[in-house]
PDB file of N, CA and C in Angstrom:
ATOM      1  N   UNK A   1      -0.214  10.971  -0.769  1.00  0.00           N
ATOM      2  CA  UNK A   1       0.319   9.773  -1.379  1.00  0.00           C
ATOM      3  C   UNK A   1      -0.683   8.641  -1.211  1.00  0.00           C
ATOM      4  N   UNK A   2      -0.914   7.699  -2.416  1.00  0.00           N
ATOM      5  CA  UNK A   2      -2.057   6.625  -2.022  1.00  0.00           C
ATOM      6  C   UNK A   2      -0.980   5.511  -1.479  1.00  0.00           C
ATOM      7  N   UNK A   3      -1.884   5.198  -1.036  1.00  0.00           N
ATOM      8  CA  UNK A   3      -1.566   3.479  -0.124  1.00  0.00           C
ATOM      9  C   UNK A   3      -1.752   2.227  -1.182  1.00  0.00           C
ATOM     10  N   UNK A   4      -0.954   1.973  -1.876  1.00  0.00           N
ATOM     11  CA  UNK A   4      -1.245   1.059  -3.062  1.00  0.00           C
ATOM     12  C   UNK A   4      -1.212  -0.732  -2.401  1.00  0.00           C
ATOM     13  N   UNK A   5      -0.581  -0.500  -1.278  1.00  0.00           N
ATOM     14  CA  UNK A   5      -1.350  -1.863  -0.353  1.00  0.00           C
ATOM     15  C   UNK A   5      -2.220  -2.221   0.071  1.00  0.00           C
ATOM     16  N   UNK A   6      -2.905  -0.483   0.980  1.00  0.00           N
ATOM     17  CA  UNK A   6      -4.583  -0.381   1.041  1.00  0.00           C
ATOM     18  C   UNK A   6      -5.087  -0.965  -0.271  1.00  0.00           C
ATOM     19  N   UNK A   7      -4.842  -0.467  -1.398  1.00  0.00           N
ATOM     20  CA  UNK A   7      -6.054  -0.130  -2.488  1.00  0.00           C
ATOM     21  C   UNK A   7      -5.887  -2.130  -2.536  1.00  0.00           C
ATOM     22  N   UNK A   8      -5.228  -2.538  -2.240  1.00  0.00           N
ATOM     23  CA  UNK A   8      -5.122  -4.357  -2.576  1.00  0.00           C
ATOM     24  C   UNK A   8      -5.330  -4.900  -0.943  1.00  0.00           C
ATOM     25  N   UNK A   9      -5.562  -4.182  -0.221  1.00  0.00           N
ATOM     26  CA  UNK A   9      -5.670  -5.177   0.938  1.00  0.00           C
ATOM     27  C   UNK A   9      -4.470  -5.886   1.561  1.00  0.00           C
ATOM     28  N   UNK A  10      -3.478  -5.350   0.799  1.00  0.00           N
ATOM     29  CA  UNK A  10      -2.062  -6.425   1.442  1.00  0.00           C
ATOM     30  C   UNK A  10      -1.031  -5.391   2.362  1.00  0.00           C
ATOM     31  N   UNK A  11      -0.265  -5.932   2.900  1.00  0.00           N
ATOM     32  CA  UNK A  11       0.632  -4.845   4.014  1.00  0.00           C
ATOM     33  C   UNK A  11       1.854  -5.482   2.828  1.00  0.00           C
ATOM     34  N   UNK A  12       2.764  -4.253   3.880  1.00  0.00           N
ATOM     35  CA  UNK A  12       3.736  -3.966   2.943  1.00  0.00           C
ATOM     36  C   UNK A  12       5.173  -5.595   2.005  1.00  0.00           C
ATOM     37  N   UNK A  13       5.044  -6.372   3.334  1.00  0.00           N
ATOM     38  CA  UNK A  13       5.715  -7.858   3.015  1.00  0.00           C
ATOM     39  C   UNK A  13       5.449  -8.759   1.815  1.00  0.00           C
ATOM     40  N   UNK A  14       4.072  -8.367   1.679  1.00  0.00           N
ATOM     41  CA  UNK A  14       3.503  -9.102   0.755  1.00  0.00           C
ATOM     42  C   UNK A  14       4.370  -9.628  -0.606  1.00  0.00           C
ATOM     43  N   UNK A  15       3.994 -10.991  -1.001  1.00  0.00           N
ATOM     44  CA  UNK A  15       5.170 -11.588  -2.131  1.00  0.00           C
ATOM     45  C   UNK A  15       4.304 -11.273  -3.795  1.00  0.00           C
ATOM     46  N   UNK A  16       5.271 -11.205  -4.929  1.00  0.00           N
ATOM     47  CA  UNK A  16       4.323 -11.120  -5.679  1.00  0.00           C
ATOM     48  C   UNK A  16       3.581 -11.867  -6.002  1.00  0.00           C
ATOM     49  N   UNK A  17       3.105 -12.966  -5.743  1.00  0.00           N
ATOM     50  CA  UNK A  17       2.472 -13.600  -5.923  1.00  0.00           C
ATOM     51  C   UNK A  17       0.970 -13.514  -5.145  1.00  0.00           C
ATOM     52  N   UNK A  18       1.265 -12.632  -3.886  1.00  0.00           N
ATOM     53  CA  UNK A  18       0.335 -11.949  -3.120  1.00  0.00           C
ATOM     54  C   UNK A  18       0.002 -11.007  -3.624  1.00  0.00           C
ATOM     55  N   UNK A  19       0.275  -9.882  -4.317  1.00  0.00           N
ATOM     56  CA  UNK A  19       0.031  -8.956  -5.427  1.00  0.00           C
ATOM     57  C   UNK A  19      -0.671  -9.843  -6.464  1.00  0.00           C
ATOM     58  N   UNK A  20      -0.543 -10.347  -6.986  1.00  0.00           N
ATOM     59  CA  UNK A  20      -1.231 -10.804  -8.226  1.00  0.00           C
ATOM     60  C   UNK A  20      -2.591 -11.661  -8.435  1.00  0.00           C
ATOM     61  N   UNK A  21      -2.736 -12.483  -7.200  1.00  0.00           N
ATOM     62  CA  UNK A  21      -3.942 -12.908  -6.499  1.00  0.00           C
ATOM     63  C   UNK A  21      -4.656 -11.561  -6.310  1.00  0.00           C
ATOM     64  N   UNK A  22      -4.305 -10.730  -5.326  1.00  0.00           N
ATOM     65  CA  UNK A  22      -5.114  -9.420  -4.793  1.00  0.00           C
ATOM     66  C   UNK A  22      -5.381  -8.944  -5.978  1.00  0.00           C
ATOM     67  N   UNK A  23      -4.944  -8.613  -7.078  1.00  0.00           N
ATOM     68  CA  UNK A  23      -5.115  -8.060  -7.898  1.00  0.00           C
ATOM     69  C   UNK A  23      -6.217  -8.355  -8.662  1.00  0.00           C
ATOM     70  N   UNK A  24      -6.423  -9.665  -8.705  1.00  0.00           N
ATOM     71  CA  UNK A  24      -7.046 -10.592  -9.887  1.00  0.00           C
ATOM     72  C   UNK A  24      -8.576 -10.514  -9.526  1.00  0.00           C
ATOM     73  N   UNK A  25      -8.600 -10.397  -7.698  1.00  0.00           N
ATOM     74  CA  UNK A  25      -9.866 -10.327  -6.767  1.00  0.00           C
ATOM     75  C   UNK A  25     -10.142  -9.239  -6.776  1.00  0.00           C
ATOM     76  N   UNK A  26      -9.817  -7.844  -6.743  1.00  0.00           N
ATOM     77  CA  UNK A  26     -10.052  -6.391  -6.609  1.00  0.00           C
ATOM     78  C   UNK A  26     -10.504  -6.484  -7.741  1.00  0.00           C
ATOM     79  N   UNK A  27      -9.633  -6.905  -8.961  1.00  0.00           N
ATOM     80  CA  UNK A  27     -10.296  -6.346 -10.090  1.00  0.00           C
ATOM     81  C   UNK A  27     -11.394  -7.215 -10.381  1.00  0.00           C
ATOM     82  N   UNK A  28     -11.650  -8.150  -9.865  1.00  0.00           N
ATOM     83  CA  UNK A  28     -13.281  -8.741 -10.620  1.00  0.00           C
ATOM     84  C   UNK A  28     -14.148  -8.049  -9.634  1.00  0.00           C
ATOM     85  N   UNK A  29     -13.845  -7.544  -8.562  1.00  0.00           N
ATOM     86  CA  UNK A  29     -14.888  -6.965  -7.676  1.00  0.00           C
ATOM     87  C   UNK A  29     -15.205  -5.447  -7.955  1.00  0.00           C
ATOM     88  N   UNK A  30     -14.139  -4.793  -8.769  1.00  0.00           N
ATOM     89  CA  UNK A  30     -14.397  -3.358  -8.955  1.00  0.00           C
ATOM     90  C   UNK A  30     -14.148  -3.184 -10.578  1.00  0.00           C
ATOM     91  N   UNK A  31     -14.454  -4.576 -11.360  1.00  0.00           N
ATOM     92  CA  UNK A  31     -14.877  -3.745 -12.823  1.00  0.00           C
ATOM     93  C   UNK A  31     -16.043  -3.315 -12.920  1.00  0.00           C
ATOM     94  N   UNK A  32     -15.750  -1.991 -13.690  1.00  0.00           N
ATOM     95  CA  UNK A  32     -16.996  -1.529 -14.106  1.00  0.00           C
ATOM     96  C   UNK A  32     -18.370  -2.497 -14.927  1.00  0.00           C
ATOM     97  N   UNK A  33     -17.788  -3.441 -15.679  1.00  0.00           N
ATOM     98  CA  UNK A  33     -18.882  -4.412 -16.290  1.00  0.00           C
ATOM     99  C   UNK A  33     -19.725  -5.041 -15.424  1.00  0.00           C
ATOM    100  N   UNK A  34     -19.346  -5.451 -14.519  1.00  0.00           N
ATOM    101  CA  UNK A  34     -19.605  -6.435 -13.313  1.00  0.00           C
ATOM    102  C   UNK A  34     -19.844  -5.468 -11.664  1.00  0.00           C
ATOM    103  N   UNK A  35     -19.050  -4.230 -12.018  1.00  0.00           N
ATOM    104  CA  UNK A  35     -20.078  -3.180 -10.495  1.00  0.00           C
ATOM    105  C   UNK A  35     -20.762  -2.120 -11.060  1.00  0.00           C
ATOM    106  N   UNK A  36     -22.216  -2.119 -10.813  1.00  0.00           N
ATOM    107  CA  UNK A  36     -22.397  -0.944 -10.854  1.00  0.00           C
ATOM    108  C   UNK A  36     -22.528  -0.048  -9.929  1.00  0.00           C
ATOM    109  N   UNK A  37     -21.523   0.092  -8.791  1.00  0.00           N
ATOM    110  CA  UNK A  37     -21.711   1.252  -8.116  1.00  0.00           C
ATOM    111  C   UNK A  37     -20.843   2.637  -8.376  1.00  0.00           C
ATOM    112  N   UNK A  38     -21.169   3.763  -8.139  1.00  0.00           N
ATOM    113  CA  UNK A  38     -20.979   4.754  -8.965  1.00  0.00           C
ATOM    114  C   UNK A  38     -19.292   5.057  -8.861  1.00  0.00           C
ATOM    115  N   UNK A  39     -18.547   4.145  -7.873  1.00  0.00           N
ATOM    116  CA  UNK A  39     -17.015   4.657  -7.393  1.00  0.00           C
ATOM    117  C   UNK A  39     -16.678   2.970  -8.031  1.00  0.00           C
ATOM    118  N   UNK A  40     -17.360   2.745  -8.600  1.00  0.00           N
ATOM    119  CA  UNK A  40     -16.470   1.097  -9.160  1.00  0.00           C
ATOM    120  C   UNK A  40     -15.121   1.509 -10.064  1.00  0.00           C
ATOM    121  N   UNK A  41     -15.391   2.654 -10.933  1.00  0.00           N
ATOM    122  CA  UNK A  41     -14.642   2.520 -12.058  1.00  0.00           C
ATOM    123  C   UNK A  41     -13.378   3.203 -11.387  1.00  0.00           C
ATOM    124  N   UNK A  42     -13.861   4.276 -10.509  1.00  0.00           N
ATOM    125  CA  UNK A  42     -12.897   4.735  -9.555  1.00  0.00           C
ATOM    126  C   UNK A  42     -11.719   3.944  -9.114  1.00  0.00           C
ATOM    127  N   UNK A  43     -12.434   2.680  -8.589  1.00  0.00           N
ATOM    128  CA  UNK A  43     -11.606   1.935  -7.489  1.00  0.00           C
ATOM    129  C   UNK A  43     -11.253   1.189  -8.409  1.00  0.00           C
ATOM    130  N   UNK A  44     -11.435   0.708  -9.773  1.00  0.00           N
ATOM    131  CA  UNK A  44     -11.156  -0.201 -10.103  1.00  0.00           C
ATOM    132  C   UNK A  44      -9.499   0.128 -10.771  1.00  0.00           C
ATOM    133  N   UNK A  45      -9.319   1.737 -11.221  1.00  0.00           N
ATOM    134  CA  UNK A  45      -8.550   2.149 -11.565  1.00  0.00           C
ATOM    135  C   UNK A  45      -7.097   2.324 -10.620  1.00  0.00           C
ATOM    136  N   UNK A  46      -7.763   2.549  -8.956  1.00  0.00           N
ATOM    137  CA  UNK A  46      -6.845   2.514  -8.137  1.00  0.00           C
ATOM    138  C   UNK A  46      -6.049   1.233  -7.810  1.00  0.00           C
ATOM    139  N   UNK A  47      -6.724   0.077  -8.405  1.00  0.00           N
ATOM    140  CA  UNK A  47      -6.731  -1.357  -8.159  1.00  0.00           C
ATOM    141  C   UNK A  47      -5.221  -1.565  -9.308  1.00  0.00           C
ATOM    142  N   UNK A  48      -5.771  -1.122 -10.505  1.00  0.00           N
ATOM    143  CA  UNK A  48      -4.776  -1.445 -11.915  1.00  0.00           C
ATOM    144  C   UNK A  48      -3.297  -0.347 -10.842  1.00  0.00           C
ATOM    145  N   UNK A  49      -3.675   0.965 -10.815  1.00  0.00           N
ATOM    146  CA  UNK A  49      -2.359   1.692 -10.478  1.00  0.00           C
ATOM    147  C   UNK A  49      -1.701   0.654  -9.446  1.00  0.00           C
ATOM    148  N   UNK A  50      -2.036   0.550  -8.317  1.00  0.00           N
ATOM    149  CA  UNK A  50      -1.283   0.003  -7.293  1.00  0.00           C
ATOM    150  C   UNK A  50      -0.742  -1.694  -7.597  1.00  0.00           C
ATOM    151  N   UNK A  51      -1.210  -2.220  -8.456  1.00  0.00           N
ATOM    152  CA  UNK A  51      -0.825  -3.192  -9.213  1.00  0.00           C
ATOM    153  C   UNK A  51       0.382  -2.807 -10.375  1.00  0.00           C
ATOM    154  N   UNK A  52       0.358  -1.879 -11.180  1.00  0.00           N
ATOM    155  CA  UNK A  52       1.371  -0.935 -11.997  1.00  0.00           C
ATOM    156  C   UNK A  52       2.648  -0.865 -11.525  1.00  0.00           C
ATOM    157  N   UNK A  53       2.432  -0.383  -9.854  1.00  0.00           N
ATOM    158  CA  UNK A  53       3.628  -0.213  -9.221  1.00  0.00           C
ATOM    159  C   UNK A  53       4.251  -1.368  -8.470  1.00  0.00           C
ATOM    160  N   UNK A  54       3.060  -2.107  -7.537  1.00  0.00           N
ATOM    161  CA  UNK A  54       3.490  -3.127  -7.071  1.00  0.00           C
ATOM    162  C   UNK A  54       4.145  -4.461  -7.552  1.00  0.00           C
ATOM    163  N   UNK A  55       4.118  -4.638  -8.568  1.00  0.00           N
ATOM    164  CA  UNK A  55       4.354  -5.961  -9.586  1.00  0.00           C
ATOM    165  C   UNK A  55       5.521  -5.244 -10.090  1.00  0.00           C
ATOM    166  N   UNK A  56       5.966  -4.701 -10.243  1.00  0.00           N
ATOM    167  CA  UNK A  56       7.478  -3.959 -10.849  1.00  0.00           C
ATOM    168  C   UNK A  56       8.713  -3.978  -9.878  1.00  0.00           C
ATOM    169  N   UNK A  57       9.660  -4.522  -9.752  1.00  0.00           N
ATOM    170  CA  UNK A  57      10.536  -4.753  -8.630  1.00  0.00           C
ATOM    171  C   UNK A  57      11.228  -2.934  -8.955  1.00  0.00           C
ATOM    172  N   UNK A  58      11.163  -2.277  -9.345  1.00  0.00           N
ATOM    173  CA  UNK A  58      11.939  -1.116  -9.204  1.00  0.00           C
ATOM    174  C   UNK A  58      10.964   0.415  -8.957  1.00  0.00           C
ATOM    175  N   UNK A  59      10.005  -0.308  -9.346  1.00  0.00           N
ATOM    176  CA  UNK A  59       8.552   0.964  -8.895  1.00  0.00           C
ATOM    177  C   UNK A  59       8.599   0.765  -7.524  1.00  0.00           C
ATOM    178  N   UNK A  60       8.515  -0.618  -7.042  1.00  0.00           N
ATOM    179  CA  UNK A  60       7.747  -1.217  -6.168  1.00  0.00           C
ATOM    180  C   UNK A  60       8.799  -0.490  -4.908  1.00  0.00           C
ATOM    181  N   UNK A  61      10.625  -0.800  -5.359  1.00  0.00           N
ATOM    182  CA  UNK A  61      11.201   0.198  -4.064  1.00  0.00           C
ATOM    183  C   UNK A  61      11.205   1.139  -4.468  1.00  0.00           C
ATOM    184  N   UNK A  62      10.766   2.117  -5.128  1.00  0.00           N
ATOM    185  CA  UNK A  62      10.956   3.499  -5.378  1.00  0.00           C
ATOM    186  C   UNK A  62       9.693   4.184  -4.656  1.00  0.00           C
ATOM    187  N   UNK A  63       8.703   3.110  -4.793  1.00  0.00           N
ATOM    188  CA  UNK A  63       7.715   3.446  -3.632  1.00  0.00           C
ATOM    189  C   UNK A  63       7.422   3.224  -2.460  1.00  0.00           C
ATOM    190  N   UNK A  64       8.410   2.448  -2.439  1.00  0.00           N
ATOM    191  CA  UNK A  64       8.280   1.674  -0.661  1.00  0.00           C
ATOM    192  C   UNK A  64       9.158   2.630   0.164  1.00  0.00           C
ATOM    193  N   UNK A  65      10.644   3.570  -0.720  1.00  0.00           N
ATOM    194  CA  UNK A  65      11.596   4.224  -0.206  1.00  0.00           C
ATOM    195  C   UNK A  65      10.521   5.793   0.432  1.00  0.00           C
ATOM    196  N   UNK A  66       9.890   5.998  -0.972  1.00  0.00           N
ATOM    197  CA  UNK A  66       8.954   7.504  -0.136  1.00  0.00           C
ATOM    198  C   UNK A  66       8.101   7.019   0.163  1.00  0.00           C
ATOM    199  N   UNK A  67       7.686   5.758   0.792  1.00  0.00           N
ATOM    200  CA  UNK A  67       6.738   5.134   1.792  1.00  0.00           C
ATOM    201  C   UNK A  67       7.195   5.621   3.052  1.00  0.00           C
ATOM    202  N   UNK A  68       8.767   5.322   3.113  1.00  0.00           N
ATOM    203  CA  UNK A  68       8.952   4.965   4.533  1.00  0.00           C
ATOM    204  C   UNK A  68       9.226   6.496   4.768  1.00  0.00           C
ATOM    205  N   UNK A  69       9.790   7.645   3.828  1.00  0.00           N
ATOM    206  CA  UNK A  69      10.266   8.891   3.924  1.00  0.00           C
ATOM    207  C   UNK A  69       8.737   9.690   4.542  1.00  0.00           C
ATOM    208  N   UNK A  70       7.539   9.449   3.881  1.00  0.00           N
ATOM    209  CA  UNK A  70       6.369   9.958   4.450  1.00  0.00           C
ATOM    210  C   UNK A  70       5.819   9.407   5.775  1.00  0.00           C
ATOM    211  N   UNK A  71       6.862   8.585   6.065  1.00  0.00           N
ATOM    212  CA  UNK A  71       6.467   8.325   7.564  1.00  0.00           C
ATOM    213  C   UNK A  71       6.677   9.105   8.595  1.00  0.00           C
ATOM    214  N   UNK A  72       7.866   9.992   8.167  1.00  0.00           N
ATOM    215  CA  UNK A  72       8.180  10.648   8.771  1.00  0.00           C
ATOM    216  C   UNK A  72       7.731  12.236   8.503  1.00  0.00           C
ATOM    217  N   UNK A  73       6.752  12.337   8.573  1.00  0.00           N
ATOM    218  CA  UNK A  73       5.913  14.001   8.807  1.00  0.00           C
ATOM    219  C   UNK A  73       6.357  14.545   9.864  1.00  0.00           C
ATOM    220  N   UNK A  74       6.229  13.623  10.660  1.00  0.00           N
ATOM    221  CA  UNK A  74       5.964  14.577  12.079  1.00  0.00           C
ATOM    222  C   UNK A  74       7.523  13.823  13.019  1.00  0.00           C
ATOM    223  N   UNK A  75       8.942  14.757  12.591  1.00  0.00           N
ATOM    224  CA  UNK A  75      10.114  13.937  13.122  1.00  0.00           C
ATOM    225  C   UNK A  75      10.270  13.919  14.387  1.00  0.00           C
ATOM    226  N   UNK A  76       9.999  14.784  14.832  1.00  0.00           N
ATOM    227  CA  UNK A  76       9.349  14.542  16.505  1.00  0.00           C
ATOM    228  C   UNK A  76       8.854  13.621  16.997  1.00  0.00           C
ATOM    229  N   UNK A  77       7.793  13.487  16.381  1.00  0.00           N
ATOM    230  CA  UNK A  77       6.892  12.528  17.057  1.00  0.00           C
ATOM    231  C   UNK A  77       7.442  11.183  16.683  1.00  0.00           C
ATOM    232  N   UNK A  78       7.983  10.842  15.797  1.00  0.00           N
ATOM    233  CA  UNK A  78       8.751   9.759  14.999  1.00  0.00           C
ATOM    234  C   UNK A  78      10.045   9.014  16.513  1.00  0.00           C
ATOM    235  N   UNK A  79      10.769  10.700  16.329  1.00  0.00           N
ATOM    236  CA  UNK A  79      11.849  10.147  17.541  1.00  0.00           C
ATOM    237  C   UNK A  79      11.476  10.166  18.984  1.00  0.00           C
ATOM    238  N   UNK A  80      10.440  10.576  18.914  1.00  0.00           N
ATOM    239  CA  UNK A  80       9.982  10.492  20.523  1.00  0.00           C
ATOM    240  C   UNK A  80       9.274   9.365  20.549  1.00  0.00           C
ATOM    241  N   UNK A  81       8.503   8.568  20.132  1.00  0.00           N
ATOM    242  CA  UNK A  81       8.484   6.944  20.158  1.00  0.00           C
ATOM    243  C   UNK A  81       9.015   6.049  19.940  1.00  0.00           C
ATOM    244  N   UNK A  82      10.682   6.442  19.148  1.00  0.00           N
ATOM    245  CA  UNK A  82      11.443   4.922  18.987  1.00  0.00           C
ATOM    246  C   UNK A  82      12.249   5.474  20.398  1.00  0.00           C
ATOM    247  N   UNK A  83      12.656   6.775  20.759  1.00  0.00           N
ATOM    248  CA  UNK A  83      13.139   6.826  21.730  1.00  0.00           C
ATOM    249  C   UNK A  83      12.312   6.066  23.309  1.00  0.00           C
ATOM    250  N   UNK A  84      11.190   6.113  23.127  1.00  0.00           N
ATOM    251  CA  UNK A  84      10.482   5.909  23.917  1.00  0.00           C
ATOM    252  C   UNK A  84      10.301   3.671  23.771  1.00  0.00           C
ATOM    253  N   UNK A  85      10.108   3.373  22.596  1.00  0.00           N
ATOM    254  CA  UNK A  85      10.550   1.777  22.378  1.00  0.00           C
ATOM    255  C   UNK A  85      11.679   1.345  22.487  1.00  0.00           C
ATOM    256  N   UNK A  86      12.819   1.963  22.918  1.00  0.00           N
ATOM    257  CA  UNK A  86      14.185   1.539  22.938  1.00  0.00           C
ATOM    258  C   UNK A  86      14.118   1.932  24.535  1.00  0.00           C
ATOM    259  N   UNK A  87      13.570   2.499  25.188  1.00  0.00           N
ATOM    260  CA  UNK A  87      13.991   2.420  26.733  1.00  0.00           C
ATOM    261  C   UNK A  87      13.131   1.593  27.377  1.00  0.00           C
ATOM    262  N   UNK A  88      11.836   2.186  26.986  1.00  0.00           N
ATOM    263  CA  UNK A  88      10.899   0.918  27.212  1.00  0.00           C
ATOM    264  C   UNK A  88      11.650  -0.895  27.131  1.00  0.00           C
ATOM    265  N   UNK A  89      12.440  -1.577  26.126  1.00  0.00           N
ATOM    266  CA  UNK A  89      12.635  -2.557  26.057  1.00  0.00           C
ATOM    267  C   UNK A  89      13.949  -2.614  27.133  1.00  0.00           C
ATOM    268  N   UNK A  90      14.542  -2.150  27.317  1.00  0.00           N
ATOM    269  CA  UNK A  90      15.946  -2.196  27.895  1.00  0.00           C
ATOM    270  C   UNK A  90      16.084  -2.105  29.353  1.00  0.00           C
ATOM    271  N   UNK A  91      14.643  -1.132  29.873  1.00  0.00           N
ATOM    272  CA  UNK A  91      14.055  -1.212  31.665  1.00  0.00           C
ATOM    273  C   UNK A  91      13.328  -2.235  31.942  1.00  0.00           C
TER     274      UNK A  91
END
């Protein structure tokens, strides 16, 4: 799954208006007219997608929901550190 916050530099809180700035800066830094390095057009494309989704209030939780679902790979390890932050705070 890509990180469409990575590809903009913003964490997940971000307002749209923080999306749309990031956006405006990624993309003058990774058009192809204006980069020529050989992964510009690459990145510049990852720049438009994660903008696609992020600027859409119904993409945006449909991706934030299997954001948080791929957090959980490893459910073990998941519950053995909130278990471990919930005793931690309470001793």
């Amino acid at each position: 799954m890509k990180d469409h916050y990575a590809a903009l530099g913003l964490n997940s809180a971000a307002t749209l208006s923080d999306i749309k700035k990031a956006f405006r800066q990624k993309a003058a830094l990774y058009h192809p007219d204006r980069n020529s390095a050989a992964d510009a057009a690459q990145r510049f494309r990852e720049v438009q997608e994660a903008y696609e989704v992020l600027s859409d209030d119904d993409k945006r939780q449909a991706y934030d929901d299997n954001r948080r679902r791929g957090l959980l790979d490893s459910p073990i390890e998941t519950a053995r550190e909130i278990w471990n932050a919930y005793f931690g705070r309470i001793l």
